[in-house]
N, C-alpha and C. Protein backbone atom coordinates (compact mmCIF):
# COMPACT_ATOMS: atom_id res chain seq x y z
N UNK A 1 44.64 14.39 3.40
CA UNK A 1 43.87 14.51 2.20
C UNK A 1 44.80 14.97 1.07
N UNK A 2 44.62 14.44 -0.05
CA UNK A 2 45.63 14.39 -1.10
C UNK A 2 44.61 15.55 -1.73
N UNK A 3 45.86 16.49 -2.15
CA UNK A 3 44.98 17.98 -3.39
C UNK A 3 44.61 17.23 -4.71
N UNK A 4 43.92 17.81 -5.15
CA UNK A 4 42.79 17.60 -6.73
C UNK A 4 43.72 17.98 -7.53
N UNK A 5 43.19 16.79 -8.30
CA UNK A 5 44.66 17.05 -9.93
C UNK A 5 44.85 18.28 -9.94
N UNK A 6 43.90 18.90 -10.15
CA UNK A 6 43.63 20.53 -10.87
C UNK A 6 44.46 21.25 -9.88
N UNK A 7 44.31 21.24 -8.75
CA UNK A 7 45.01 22.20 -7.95
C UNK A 7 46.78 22.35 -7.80
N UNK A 8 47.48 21.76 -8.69
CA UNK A 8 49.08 21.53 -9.24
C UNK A 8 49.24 22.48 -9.95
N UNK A 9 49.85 23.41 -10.02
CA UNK A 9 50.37 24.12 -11.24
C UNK A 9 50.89 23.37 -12.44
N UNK A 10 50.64 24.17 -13.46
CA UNK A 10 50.96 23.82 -15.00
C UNK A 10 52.41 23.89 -15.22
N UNK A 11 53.26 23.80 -15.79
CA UNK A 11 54.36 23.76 -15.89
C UNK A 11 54.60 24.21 -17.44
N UNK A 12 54.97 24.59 -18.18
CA UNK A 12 54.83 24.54 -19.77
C UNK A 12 56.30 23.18 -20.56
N UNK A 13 55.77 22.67 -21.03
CA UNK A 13 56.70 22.00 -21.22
C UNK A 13 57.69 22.37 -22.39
N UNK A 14 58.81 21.81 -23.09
CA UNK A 14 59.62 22.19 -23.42
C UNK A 14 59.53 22.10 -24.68
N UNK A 15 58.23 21.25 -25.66
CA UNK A 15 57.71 21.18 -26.91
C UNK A 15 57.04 22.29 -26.36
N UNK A 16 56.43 23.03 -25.83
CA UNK A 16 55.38 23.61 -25.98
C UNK A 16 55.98 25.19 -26.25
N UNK A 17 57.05 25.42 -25.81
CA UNK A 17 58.03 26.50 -25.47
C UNK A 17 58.63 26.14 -27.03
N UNK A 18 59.33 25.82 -27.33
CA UNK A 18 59.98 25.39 -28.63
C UNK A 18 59.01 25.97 -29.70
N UNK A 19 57.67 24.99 -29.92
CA UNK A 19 57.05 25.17 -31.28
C UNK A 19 56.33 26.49 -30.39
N UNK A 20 55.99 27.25 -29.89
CA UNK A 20 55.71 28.96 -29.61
C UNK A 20 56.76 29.85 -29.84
N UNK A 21 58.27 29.52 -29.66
CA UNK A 21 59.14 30.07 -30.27
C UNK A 21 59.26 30.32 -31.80
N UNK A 22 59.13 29.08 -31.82
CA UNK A 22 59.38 29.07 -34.09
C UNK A 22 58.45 29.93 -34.31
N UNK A 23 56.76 29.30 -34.27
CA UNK A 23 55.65 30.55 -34.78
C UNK A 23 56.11 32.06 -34.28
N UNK A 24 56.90 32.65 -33.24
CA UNK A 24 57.30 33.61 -33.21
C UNK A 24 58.08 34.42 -34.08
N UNK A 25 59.29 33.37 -34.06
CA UNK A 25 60.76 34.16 -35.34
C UNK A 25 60.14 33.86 -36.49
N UNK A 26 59.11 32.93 -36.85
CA UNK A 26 59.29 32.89 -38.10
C UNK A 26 58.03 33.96 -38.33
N UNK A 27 57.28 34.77 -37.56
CA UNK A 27 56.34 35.86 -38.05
C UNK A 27 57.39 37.34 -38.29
N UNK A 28 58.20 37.37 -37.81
CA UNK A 28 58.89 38.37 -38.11
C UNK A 28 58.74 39.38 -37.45
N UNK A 29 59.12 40.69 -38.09
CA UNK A 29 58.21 41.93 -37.25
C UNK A 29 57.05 42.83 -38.66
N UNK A 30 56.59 43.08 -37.56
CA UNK A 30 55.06 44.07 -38.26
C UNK A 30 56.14 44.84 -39.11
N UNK A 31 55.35 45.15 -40.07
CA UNK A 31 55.41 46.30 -41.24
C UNK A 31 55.18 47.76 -40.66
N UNK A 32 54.68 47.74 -40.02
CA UNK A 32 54.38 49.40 -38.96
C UNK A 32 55.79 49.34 -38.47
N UNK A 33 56.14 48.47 -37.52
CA UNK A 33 57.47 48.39 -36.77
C UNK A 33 58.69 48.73 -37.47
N UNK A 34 59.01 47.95 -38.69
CA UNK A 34 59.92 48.33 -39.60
C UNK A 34 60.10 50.01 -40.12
N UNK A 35 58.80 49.83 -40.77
CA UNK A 35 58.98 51.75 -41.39
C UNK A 35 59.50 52.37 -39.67
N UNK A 36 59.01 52.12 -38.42
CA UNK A 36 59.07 53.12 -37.59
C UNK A 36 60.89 53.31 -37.32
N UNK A 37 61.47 51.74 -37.26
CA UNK A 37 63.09 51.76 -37.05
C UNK A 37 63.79 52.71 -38.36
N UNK A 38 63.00 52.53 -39.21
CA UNK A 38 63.81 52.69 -40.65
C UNK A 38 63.63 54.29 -40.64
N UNK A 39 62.74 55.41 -39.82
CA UNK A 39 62.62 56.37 -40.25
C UNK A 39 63.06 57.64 -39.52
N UNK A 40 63.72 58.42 -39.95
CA UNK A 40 65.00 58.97 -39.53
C UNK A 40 64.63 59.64 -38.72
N UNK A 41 65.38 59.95 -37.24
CA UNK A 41 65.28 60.39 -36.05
C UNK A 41 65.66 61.94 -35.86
N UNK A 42 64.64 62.80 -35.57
CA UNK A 42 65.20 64.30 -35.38
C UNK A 42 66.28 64.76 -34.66
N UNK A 43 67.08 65.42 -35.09
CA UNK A 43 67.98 65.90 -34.61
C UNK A 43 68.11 67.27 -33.76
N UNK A 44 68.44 67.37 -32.36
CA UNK A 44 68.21 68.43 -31.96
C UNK A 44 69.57 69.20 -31.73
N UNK A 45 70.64 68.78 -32.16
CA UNK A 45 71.99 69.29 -32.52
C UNK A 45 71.94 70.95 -32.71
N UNK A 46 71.81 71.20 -34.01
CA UNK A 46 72.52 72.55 -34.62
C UNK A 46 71.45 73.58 -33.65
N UNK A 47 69.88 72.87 -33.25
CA UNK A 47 69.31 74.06 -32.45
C UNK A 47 69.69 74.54 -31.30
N UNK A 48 70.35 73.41 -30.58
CA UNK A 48 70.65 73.13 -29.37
C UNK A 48 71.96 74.00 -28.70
N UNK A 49 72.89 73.49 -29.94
CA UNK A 49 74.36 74.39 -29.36
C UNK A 49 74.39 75.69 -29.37
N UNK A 50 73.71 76.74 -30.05
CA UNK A 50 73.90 78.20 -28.95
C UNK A 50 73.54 78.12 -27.67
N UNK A 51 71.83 77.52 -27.45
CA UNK A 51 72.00 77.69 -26.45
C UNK A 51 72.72 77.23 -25.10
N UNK A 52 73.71 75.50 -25.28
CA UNK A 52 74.47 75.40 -24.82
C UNK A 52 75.59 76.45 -24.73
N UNK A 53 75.95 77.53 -25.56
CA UNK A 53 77.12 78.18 -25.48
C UNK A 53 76.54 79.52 -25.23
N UNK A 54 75.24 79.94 -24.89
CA UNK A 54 74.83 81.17 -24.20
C UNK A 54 75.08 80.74 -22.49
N UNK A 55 74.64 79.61 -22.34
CA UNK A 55 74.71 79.05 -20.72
C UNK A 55 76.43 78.80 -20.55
N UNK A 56 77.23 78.37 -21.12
CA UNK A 56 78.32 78.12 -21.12
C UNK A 56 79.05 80.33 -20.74
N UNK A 57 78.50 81.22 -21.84
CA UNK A 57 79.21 81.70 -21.45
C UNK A 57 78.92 82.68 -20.49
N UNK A 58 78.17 82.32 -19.58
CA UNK A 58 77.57 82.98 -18.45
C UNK A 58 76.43 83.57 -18.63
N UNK A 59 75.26 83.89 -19.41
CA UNK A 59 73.99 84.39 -20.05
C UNK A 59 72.70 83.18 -19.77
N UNK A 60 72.08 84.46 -19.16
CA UNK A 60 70.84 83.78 -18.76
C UNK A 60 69.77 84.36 -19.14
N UNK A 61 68.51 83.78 -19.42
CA UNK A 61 67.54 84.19 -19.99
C UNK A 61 66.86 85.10 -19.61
């Protein structure tokens, strides 16, 4: 018994992959997304190094 059209998997073809690509790059990225890259990341530096150098010089809490 031969399987039912339907029962074949889909395959996506290679126009179909292509023009879903373009509508992709050419939407860009969200405006939320942007401000979030663009907005400056806290720094935990200057709080951080005493207490790296209380543990460094043998002092514990």
């Amino acid at each position: 018994m031969k399987p039912h059209i339907t029962d074949r998997p889909r395959s996506p073809t290679p126009q179909r992959m292509r023009r879903y690509l373009e509508i992709e790059r050419a939407s860009g990225q969200h405006p939320a997304v942007r401000a979030l890259i663009k907005r400056p990341k806290p720094s935990d530096g200057p709080r951080r190094t005493p207490q790296f150098l209380r543990i460094a010089r043998g002092y514990s809490a």
